[in-house]
C-alpha atoms as a PDB file:
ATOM      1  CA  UNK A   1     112.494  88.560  74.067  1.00  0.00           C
ATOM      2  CA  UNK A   2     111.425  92.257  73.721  1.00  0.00           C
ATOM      3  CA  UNK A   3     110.664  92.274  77.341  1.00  0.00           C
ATOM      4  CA  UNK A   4     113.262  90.151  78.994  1.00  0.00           C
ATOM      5  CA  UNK A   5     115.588  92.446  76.706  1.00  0.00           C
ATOM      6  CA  UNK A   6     113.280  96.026  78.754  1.00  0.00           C
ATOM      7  CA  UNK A   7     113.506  93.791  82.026  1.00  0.00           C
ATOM      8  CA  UNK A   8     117.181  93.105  81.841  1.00  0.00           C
ATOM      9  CA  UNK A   9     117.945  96.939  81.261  1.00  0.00           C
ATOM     10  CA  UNK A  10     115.907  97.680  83.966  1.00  0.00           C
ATOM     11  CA  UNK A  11     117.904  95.387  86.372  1.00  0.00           C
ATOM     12  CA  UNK A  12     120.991  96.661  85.358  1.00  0.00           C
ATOM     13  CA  UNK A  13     120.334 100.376  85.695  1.00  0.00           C
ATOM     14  CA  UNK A  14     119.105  99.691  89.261  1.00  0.00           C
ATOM     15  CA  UNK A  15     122.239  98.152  89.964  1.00  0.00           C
ATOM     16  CA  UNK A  16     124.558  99.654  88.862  1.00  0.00           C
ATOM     17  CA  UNK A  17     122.850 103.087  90.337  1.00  0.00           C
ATOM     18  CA  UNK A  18     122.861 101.078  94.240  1.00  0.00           C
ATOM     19  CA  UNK A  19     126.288 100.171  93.462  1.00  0.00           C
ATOM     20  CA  UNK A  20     128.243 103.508  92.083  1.00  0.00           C
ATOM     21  CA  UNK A  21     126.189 105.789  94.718  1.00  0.00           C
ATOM     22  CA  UNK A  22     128.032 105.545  97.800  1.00  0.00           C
ATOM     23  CA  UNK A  23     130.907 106.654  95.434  1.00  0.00           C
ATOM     24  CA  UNK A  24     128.878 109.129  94.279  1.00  0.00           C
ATOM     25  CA  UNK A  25     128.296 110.987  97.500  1.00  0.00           C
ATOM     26  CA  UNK A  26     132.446 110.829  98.118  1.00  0.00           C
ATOM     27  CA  UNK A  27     133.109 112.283  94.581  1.00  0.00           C
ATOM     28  CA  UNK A  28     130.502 114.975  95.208  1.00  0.00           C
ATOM     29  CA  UNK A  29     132.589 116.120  98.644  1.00  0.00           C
ATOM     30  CA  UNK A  30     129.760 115.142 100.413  1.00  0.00           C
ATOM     31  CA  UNK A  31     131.301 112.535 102.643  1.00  0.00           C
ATOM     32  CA  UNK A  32     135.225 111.423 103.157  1.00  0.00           C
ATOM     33  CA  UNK A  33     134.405 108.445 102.603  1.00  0.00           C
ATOM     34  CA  UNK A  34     132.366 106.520 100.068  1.00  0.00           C
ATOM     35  CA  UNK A  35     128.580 105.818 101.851  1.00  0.00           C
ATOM     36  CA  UNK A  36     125.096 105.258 100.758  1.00  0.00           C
ATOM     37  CA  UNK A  37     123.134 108.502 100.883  1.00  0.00           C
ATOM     38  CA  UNK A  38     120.407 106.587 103.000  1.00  0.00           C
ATOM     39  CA  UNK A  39     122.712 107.455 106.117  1.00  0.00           C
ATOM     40  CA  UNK A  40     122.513 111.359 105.318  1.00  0.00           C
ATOM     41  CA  UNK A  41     118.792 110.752 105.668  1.00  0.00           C
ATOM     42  CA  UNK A  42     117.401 112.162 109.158  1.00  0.00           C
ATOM     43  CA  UNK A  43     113.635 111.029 109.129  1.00  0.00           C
ATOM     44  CA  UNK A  44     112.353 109.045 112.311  1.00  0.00           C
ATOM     45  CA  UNK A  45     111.680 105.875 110.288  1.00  0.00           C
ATOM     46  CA  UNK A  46     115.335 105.616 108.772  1.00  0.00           C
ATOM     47  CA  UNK A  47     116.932 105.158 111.708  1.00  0.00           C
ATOM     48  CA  UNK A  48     114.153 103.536 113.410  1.00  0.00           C
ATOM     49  CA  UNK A  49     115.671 101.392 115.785  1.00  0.00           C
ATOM     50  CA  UNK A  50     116.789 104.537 118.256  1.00  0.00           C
ATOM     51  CA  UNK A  51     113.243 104.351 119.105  1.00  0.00           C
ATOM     52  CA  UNK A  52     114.362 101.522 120.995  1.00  0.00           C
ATOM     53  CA  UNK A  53     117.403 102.339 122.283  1.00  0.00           C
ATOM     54  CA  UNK A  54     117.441 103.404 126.052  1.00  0.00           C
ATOM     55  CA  UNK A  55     120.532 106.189 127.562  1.00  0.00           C
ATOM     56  CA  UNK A  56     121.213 102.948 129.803  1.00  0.00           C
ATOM     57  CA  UNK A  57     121.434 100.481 127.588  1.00  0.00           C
ATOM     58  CA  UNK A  58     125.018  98.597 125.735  1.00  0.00           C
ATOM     59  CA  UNK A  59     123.842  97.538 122.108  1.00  0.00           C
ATOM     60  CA  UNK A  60     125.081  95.291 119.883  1.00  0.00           C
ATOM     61  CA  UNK A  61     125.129  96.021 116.218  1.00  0.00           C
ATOM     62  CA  UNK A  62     126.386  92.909 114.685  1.00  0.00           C
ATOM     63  CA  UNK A  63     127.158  92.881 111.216  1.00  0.00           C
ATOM     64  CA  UNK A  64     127.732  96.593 111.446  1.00  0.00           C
ATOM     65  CA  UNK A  65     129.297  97.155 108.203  1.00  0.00           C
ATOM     66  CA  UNK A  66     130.671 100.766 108.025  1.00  0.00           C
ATOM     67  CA  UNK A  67     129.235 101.473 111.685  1.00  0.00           C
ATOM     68  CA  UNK A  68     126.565 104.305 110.520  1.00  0.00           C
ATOM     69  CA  UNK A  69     123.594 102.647 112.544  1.00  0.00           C
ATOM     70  CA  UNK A  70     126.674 101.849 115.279  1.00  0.00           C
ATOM     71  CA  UNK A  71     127.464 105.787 115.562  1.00  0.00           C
ATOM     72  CA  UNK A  72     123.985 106.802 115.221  1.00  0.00           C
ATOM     73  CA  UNK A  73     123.008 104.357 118.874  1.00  0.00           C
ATOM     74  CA  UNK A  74     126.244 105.735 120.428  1.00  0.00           C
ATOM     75  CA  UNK A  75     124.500 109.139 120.788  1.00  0.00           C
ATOM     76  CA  UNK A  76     121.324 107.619 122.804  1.00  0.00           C
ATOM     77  CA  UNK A  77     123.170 104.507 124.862  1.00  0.00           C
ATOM     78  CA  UNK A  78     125.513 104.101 126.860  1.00  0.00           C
ATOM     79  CA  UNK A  79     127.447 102.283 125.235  1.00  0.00           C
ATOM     80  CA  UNK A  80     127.537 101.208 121.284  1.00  0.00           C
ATOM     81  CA  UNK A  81     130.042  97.895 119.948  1.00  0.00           C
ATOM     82  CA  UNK A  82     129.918  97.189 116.243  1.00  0.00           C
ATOM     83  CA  UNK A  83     131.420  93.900 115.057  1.00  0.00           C
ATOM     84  CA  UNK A  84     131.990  92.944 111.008  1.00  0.00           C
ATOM     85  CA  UNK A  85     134.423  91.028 109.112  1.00  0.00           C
ATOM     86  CA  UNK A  86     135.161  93.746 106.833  1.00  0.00           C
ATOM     87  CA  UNK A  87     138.571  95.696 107.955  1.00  0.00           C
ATOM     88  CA  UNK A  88     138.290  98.215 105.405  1.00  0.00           C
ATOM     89  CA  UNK A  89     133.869  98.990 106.148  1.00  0.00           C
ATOM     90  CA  UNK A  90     135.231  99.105 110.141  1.00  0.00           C
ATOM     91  CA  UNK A  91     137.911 101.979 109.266  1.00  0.00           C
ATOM     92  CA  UNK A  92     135.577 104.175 108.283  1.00  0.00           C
ATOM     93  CA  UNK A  93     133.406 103.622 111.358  1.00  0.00           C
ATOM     94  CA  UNK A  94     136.384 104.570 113.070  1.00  0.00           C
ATOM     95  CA  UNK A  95     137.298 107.836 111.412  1.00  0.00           C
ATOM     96  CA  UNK A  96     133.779 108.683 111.522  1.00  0.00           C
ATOM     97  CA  UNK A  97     133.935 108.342 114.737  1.00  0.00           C
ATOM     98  CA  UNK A  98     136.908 110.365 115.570  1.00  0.00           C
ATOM     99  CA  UNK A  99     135.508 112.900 113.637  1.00  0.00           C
ATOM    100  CA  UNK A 100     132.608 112.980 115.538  1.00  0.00           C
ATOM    101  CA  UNK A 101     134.781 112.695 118.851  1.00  0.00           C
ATOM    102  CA  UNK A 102     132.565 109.622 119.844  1.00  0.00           C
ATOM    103  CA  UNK A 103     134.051 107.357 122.557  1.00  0.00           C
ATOM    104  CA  UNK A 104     131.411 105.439 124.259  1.00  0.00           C
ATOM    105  CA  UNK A 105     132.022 103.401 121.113  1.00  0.00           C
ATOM    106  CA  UNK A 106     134.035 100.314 120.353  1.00  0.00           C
ATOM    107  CA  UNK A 107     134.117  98.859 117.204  1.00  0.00           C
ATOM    108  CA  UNK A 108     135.637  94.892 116.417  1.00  0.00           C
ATOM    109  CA  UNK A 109     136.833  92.781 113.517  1.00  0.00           C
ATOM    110  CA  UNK A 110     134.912  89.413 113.770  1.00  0.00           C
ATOM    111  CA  UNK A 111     132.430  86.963 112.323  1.00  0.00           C
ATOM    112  CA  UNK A 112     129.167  87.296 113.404  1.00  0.00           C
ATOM    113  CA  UNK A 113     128.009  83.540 111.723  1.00  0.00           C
ATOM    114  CA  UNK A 114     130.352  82.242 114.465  1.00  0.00           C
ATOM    115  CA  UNK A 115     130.536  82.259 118.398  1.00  0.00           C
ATOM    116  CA  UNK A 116     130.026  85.585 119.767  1.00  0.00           C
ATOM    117  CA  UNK A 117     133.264  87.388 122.053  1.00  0.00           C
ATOM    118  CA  UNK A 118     130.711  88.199 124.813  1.00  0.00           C
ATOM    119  CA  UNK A 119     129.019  86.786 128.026  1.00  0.00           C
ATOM    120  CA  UNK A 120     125.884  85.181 128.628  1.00  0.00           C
ATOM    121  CA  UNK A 121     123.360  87.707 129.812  1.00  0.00           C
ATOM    122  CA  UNK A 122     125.546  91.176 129.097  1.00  0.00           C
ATOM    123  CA  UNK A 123     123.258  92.905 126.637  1.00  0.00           C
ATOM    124  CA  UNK A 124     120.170  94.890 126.413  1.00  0.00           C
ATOM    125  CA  UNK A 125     119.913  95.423 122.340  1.00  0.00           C
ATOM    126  CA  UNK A 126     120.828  93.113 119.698  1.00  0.00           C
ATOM    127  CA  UNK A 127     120.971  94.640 116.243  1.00  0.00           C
ATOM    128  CA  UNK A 128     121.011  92.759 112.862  1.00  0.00           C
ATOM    129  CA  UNK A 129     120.420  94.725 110.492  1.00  0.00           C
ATOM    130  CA  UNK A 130     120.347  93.500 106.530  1.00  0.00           C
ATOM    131  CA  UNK A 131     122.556  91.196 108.288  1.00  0.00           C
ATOM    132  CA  UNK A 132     121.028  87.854 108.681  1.00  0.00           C
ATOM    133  CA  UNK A 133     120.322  87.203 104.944  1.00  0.00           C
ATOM    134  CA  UNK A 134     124.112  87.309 104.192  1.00  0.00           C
ATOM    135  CA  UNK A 135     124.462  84.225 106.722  1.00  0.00           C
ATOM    136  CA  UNK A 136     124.742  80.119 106.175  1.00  0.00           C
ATOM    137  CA  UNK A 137     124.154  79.479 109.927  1.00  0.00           C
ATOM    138  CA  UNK A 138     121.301  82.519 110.410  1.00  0.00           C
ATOM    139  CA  UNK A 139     119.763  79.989 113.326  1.00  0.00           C
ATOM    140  CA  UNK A 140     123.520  79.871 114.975  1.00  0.00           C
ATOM    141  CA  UNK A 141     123.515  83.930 114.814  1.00  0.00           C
ATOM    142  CA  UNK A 142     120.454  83.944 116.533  1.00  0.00           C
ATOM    143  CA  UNK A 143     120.796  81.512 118.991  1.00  0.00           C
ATOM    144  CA  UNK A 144     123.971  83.719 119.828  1.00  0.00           C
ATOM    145  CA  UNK A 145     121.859  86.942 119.926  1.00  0.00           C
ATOM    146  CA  UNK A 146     119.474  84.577 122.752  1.00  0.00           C
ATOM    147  CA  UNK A 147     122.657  83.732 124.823  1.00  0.00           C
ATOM    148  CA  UNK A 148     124.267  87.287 125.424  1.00  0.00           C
ATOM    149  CA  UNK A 149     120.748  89.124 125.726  1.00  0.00           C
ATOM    150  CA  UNK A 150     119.916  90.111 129.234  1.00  0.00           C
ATOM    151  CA  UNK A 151     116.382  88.192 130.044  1.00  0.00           C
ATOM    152  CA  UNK A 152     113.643  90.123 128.423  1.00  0.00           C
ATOM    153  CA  UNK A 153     116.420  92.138 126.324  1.00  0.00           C
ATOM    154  CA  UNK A 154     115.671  93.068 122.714  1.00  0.00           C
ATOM    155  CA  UNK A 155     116.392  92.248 119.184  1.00  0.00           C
ATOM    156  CA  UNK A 156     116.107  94.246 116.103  1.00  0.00           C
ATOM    157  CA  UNK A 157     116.361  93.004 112.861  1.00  0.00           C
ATOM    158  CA  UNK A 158     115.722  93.879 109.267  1.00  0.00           C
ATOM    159  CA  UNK A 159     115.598  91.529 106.613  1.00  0.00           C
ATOM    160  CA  UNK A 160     114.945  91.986 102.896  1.00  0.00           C
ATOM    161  CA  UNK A 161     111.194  90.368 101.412  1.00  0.00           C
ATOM    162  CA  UNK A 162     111.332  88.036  98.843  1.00  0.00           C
ATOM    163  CA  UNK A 163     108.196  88.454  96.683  1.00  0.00           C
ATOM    164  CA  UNK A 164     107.411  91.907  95.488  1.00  0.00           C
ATOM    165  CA  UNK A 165     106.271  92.791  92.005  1.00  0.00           C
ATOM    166  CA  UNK A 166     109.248  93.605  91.305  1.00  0.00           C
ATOM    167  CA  UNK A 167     111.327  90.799  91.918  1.00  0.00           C
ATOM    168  CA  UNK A 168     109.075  88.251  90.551  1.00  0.00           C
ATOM    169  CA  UNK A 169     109.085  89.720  87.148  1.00  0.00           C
ATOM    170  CA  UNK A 170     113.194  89.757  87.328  1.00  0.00           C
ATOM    171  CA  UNK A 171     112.458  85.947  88.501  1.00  0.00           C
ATOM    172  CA  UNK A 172     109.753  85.324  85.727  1.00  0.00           C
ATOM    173  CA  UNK A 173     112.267  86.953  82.879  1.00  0.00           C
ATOM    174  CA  UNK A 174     115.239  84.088  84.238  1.00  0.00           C
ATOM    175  CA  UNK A 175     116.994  87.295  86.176  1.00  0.00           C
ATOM    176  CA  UNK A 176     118.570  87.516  89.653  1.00  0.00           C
ATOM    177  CA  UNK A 177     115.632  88.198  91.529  1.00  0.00           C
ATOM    178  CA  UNK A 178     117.659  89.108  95.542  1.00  0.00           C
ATOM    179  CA  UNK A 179     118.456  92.512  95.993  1.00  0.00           C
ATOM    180  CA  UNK A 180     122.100  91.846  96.522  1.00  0.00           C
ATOM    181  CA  UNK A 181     124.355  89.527  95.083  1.00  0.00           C
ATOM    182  CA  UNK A 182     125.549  88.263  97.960  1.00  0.00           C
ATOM    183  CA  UNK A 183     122.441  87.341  99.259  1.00  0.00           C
ATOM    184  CA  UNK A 184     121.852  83.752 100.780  1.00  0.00           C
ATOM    185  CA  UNK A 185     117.978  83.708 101.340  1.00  0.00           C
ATOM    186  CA  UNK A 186     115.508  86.675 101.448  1.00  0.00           C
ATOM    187  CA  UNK A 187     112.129  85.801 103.308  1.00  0.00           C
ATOM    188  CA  UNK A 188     108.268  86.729 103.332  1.00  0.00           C
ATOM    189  CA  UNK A 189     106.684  87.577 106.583  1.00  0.00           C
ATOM    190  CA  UNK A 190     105.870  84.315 108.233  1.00  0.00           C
ATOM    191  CA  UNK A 191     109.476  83.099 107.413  1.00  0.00           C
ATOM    192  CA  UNK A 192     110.959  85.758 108.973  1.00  0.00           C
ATOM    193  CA  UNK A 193     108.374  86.142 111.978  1.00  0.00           C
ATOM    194  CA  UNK A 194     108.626  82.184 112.176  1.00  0.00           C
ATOM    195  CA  UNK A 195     112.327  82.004 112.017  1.00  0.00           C
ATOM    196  CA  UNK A 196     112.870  85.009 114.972  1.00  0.00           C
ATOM    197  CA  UNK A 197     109.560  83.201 117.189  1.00  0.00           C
ATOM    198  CA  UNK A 198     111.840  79.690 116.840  1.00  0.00           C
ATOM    199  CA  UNK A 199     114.710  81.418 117.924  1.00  0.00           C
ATOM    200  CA  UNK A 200     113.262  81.889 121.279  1.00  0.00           C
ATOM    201  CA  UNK A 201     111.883  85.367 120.667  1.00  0.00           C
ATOM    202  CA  UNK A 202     108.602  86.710 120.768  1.00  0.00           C
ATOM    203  CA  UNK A 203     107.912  89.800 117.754  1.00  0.00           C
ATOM    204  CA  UNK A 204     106.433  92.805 119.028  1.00  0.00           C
ATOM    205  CA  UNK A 205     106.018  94.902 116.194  1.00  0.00           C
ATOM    206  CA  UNK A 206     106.804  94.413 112.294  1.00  0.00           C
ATOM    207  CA  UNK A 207     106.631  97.157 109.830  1.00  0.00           C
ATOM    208  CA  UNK A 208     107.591  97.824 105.910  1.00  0.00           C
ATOM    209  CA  UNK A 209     110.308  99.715 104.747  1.00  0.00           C
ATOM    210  CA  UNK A 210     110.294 101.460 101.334  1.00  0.00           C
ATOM    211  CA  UNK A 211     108.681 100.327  98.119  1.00  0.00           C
ATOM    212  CA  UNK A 212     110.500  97.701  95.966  1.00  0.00           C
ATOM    213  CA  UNK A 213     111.057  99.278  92.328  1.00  0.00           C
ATOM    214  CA  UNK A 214     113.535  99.113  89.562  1.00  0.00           C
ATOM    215  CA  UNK A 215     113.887 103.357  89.941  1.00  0.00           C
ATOM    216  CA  UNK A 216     115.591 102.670  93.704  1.00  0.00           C
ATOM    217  CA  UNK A 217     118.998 102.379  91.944  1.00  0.00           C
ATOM    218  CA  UNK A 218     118.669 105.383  89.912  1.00  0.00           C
ATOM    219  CA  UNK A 219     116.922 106.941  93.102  1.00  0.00           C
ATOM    220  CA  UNK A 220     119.996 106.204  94.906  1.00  0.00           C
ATOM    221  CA  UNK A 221     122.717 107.843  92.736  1.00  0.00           C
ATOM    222  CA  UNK A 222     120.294 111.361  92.714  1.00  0.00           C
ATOM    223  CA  UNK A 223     121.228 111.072  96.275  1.00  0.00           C
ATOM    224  CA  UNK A 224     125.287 111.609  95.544  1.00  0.00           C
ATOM    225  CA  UNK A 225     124.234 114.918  93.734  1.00  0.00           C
ATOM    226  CA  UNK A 226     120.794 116.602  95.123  1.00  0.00           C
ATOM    227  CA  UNK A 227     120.538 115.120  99.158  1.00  0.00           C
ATOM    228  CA  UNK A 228     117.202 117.525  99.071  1.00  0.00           C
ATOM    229  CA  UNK A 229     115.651 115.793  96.245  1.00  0.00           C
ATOM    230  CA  UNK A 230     116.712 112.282  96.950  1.00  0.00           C
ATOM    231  CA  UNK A 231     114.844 113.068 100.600  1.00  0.00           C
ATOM    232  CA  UNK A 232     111.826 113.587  99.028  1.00  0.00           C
ATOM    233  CA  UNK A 233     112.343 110.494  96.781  1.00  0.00           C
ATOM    234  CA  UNK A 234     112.925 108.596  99.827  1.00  0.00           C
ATOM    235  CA  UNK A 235     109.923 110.059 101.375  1.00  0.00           C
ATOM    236  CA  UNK A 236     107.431 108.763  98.494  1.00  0.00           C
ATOM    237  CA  UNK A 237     109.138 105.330  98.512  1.00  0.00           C
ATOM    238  CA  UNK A 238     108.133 104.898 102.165  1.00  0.00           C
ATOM    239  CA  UNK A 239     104.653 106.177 101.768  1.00  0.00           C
ATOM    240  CA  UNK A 240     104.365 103.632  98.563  1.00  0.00           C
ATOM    241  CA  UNK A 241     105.447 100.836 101.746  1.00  0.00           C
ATOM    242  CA  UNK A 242     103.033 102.097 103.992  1.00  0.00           C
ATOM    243  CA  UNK A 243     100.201 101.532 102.119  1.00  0.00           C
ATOM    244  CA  UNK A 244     101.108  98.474 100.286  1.00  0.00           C
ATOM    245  CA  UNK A 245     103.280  96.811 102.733  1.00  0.00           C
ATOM    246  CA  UNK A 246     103.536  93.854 100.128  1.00  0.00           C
ATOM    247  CA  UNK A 247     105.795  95.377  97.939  1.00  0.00           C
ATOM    248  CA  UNK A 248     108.298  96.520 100.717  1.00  0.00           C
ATOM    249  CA  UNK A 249     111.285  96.103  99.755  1.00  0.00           C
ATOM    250  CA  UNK A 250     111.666  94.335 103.451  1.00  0.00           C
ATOM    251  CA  UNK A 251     110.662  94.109 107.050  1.00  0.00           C
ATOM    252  CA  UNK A 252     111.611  95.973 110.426  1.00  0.00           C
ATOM    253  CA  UNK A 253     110.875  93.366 113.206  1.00  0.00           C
ATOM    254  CA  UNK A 254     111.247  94.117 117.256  1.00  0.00           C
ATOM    255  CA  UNK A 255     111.288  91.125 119.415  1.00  0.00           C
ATOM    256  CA  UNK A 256     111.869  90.482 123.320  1.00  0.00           C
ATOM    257  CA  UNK A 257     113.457  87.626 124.261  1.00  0.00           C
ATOM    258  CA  UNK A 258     111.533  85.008 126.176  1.00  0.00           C
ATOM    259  CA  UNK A 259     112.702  84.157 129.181  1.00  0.00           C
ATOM    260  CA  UNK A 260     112.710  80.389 129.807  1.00  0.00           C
END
């Protein structure tokens, strides 16, 4: 009991710190609008899909939530379209992007578990990022991300892993053991590498993210009131990943399409 009891206020402080940070960093004055202080972060391996983004290309962030990884492409590709459900995450894409005078940019309300507004063969990047675990139909998605990529064009996804440390003790103690509520599957690495190679892609490279620990919420809310500090905090998560890619709290996957 004494442990479920430590366990259980363990789970709740990191949740409650992932959840009240983005309003955190709006209270603070350091946004307009209420975002995750991971977007404020400017290392390489935070936003590490522009590594793959060409001045040429049109990408496709689908799923884009608030458009941050949408408005961060738009300044290396030609052209940047973000599609979500959520009206109220696409607005502030938008004024971000007016403040930012940014129009090689198009953002659009739509499901992305459904049949994609776009042509076979039209795009160079498909992005899903913490995307596909939020799906019922995640082999529909990505059959959709096969039909509108150009042959040989590229998909990026992240995903979040299912058995770190962490999470298994939540699971062992009868607690939610995803990382988000809403949350449909998460996956280990052969899932996810099977799931993409099925899909009609073959993975090129697959890395960790940051460590998996029951401080990220709290980690997360220093970030709405010392940016400096929660960029070193960040930084010592990552290195945690790098060595012990196991207890990542995910996986960053780049795949080319096969061309059949």
């Amino acid at each position: 009991m004494i442990m479920r009891a430590l366990l259980w206020t363990l789970w709740r402080l990191d949740t409650l710190g992932s959840i009240l940070a983005p309003s955190v960093v709006q209270w603070t004055g350091k946004s307009a609008h209420p975002i995750h202080p991971k977007h404020f972060l400017d290392a390489p391996w935070q936003k590490w899909y522009l590594a793959y983004i060409q001045p040429g290309d049109t990408v496709l962030d689908a799923g884009c939530g608030n458009a941050m990884h949408t408005l961060a492409c738009a300044r290396r590709c030609r052209q940047a379209i973000g599609v979500d459900a959520n009206a109220r995450q696409l607005r502030i894409g938008l004024a971000q992007a007016r403040d930012r005078s940014q129009t090689n940019l198009c953002l659009v309300q739509g499901d992305v578990d459904g049949r994609w507004q776009f042509g076979d063969g039209c795009l160079d990047t498909v992005m899903l990022l913490d995307v596909l675990e939020h799906l019922d139909w995640r082999e529909q998605t990505l059959a959709e991300a096969y039909r509108v990529l150009k042959p040989h064009g590229q998909l990026l996804v992240s995903v979040p892993q299912s058995t770190t440390r962490w999470k298994r003790l939540r699971r062992s103690a009868g607690l939610p053991a995803y990382a988000d509520p809403g949350h449909r599957v998460e996956y280990t690495r052969e899932e996810i590498v099977e799931l993409v190679s099925q899909s009609g892609f073959e993975c090129q490279a697959i890395e960790p993210v940051v460590v998996d620990t029951w401080l990220a919420g709290l980690i997360d809310l220093v970030g709405g009131f010392a940016p400096d500090l929660y960029r070193l905090l960040a930084e010592w998560k990552r290195k945690k990943a790098l060595r012990n890619p196991d207890e990542s709290t995910g996986f960053r996957i780049v795949a080319r399409k096969r061309w059949q």
